[in-house]
PDB file of N, CA and C in Angstrom:
ATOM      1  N   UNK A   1      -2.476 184.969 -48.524  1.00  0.00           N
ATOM      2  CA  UNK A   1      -1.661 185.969 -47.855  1.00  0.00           C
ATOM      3  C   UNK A   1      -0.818 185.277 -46.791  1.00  0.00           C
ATOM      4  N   UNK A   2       0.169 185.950 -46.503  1.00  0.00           N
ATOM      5  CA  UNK A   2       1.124 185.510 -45.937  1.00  0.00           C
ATOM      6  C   UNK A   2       0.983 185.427 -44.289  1.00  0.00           C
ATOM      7  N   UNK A   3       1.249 184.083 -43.147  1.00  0.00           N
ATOM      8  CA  UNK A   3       0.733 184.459 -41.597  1.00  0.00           C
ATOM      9  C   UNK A   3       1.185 185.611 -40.941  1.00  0.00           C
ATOM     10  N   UNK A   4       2.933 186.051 -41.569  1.00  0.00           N
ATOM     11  CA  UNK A   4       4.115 187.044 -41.214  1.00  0.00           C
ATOM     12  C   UNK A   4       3.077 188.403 -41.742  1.00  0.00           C
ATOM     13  N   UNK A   5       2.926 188.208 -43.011  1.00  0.00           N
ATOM     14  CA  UNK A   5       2.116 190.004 -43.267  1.00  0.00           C
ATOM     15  C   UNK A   5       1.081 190.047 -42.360  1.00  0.00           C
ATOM     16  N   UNK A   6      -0.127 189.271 -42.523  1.00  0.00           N
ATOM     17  CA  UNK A   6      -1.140 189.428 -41.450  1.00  0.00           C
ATOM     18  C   UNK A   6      -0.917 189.784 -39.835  1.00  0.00           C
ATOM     19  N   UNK A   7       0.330 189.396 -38.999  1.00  0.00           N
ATOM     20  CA  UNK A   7       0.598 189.626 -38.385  1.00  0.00           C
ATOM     21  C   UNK A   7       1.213 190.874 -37.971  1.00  0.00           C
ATOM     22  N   UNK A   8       1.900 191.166 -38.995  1.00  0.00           N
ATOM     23  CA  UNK A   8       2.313 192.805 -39.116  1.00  0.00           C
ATOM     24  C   UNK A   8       1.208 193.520 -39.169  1.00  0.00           C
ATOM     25  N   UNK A   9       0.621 193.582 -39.723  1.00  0.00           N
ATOM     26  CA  UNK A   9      -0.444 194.428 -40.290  1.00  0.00           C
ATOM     27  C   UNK A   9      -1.515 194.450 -39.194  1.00  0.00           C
ATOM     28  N   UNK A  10      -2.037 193.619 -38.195  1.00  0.00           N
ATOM     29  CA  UNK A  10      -2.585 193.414 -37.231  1.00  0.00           C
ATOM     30  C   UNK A  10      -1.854 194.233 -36.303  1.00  0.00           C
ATOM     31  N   UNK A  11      -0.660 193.855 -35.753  1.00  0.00           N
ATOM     32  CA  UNK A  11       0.076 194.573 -35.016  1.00  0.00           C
ATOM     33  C   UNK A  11       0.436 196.168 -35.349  1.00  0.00           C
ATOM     34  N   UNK A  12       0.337 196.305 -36.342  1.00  0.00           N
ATOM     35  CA  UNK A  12       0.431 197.693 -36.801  1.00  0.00           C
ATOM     36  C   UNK A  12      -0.888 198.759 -36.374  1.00  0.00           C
ATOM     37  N   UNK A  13      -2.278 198.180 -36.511  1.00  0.00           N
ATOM     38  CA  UNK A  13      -3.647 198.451 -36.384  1.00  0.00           C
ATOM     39  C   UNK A  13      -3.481 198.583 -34.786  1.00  0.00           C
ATOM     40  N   UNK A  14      -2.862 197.522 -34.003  1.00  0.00           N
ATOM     41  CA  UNK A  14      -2.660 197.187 -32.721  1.00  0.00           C
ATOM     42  C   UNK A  14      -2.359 198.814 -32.085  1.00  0.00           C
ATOM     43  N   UNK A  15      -0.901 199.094 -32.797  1.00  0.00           N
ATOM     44  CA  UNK A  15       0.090 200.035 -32.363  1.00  0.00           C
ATOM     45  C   UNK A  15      -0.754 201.414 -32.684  1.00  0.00           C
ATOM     46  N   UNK A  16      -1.261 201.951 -33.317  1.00  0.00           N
ATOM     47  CA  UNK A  16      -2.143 202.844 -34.056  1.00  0.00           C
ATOM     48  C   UNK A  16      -3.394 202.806 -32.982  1.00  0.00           C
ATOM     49  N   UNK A  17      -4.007 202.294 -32.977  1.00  0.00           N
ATOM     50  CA  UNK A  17      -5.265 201.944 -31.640  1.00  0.00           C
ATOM     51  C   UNK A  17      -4.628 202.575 -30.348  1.00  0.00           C
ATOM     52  N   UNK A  18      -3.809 201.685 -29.996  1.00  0.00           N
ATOM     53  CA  UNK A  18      -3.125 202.502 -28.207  1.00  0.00           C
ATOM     54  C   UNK A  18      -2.415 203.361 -28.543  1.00  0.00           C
ATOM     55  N   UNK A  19      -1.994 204.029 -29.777  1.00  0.00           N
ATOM     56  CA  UNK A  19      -1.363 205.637 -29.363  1.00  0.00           C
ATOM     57  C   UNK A  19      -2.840 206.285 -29.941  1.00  0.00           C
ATOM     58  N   UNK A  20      -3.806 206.293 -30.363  1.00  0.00           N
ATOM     59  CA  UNK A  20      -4.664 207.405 -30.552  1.00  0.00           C
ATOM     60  C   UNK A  20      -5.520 207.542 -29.260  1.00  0.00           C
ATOM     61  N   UNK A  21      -5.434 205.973 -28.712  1.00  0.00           N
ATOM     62  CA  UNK A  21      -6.574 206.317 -27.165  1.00  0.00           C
ATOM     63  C   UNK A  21      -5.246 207.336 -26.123  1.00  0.00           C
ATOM     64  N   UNK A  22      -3.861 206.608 -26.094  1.00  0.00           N
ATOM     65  CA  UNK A  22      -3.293 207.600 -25.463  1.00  0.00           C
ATOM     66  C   UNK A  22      -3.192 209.040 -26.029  1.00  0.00           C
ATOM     67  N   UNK A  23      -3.314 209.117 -27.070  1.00  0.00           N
ATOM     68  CA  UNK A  23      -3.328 211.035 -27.005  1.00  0.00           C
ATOM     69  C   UNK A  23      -4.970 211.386 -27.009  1.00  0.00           C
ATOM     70  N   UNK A  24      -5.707 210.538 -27.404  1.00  0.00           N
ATOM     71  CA  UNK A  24      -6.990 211.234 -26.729  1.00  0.00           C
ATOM     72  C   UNK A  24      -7.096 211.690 -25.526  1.00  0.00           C
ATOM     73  N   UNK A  25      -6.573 210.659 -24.811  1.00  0.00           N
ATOM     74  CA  UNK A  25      -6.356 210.703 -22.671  1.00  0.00           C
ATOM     75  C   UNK A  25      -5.925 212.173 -22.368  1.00  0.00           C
ATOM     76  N   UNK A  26      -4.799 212.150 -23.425  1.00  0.00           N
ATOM     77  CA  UNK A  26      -3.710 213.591 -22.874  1.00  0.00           C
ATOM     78  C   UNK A  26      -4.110 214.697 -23.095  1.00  0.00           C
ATOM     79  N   UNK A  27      -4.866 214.996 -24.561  1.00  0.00           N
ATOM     80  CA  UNK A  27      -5.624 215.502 -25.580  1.00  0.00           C
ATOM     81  C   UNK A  27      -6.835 216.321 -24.192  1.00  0.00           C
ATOM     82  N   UNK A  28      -8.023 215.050 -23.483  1.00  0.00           N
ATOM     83  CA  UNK A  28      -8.880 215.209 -22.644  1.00  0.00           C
ATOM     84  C   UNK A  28      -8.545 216.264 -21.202  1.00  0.00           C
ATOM     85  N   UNK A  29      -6.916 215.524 -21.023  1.00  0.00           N
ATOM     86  CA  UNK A  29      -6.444 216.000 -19.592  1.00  0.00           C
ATOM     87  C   UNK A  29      -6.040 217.388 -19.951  1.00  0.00           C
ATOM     88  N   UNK A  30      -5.219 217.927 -20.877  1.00  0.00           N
ATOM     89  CA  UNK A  30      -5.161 219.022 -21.559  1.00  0.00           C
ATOM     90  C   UNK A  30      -5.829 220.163 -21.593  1.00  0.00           C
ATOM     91  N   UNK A  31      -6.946 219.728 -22.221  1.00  0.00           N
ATOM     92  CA  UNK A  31      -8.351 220.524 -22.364  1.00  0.00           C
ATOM     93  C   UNK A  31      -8.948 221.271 -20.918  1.00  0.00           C
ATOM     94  N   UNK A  32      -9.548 219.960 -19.952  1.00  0.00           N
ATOM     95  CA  UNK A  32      -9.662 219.458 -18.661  1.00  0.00           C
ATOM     96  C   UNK A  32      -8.647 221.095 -17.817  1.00  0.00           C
ATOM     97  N   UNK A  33      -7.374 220.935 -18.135  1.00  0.00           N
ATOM     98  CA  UNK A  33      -6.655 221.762 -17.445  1.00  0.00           C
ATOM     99  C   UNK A  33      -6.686 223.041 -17.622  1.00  0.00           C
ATOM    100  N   UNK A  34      -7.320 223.457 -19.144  1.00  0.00           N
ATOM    101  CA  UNK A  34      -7.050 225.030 -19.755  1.00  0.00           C
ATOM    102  C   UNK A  34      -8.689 225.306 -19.300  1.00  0.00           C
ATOM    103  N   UNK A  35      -9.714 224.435 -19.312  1.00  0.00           N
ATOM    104  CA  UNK A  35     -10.973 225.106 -19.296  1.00  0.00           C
ATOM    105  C   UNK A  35     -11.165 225.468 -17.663  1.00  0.00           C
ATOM    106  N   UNK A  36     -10.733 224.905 -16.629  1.00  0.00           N
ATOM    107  CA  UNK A  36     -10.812 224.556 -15.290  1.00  0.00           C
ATOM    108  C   UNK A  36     -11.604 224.129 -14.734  1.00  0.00           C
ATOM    109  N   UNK A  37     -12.075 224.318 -13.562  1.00  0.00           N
ATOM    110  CA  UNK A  37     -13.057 223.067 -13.120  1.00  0.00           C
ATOM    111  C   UNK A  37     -14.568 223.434 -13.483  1.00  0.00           C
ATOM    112  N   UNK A  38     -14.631 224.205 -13.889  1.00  0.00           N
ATOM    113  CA  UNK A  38     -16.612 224.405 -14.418  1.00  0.00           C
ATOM    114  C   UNK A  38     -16.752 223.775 -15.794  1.00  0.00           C
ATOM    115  N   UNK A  39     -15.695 223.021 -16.695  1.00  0.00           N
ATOM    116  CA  UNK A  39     -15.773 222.535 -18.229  1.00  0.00           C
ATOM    117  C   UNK A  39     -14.615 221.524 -17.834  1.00  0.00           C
ATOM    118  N   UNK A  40     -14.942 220.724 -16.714  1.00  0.00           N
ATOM    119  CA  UNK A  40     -14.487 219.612 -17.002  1.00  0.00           C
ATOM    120  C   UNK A  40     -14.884 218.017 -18.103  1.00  0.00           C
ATOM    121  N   UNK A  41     -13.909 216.722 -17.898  1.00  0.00           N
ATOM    122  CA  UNK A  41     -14.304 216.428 -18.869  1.00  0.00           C
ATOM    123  C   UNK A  41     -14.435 215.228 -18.584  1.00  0.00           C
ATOM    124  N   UNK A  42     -15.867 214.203 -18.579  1.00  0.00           N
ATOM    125  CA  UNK A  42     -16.290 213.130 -17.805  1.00  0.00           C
ATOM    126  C   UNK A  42     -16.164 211.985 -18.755  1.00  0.00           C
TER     127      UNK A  42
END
């Protein structure tokens, strides 16, 4: 296999990883905001 594909493809996994933890975050803060402070989220 090629160093260029592996590298894509790594970086792709990369890019995919930090946007699902960032919309989990937002996803959490979201939630966090509609339930209010007795169902917060630790």
């Amino acid at each position: 296999m090629s160093p260029v594909i592996t590298l894509e493809v790594h970086a792709h996994l990369f890019a995919q990883r930090d946007h699902a933890v960032t919309a989990r975050d937002a996803l959490e803060v979201s939630y966090a905001a509609m339930a209010g402070p007795r169902h917060t989220v630790t």
